[in-house]
Protein backbone atom coordinates (compact mmCIF):
# COMPACT_ATOMS: atom_id res chain seq x y z
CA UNK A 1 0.00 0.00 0.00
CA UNK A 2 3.15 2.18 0.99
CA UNK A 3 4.01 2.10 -3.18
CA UNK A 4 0.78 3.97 -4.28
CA UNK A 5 1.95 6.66 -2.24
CA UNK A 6 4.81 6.98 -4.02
CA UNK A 7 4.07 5.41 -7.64
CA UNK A 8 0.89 7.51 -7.69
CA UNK A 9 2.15 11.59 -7.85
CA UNK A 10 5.26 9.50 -10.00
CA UNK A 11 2.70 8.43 -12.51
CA UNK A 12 0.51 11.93 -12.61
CA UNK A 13 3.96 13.95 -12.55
CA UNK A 14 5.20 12.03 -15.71
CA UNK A 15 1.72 12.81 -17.35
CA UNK A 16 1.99 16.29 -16.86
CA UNK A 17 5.31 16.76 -17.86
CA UNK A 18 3.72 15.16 -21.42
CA UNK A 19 1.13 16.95 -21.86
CA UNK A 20 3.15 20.51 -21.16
CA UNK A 21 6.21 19.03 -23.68
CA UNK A 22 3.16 18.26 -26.50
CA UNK A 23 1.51 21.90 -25.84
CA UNK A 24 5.17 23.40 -25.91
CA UNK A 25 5.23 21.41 -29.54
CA UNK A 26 2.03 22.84 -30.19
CA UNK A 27 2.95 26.50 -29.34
CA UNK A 28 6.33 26.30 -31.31
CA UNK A 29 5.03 24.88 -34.42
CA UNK A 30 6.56 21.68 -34.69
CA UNK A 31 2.96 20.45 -36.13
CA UNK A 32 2.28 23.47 -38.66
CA UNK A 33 3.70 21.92 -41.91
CA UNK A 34 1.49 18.92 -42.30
CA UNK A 35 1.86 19.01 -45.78
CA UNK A 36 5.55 19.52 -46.10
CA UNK A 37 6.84 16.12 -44.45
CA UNK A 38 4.68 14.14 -46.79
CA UNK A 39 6.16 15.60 -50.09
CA UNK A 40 9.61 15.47 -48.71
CA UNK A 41 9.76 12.02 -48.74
CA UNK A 42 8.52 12.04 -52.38
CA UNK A 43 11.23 14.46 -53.52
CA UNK A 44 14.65 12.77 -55.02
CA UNK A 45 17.19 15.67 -54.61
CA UNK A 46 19.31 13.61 -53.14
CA UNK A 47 19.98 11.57 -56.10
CA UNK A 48 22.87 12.78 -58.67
CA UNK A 49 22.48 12.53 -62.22
């Protein structure tokens, strides 16, 4: 019973430190550019003629 009290504000600490990293992601950008990452991969100028 002793590890609740410990595993328990563990658990809900990790959670919250989550969710504030994916709204930091959220407020920064790193999801504005939906589009971009998709035609990316299609694009071959990496490749040397």
């Amino acid at each position: 019973m002793n590890v609740i009290l410990y595993l328990l504000p563990v658990a809900l600490g990790l959670g919250l430190l989550g969710l504030f990293a994916f709204l930091w992601a959220l407020k920064s950008g790193q999801y504005s550019d939906v589009e971009g990452a998709a035609l990316r991969v299609l694009s071959d100028d990496d490749i040397e003629k």
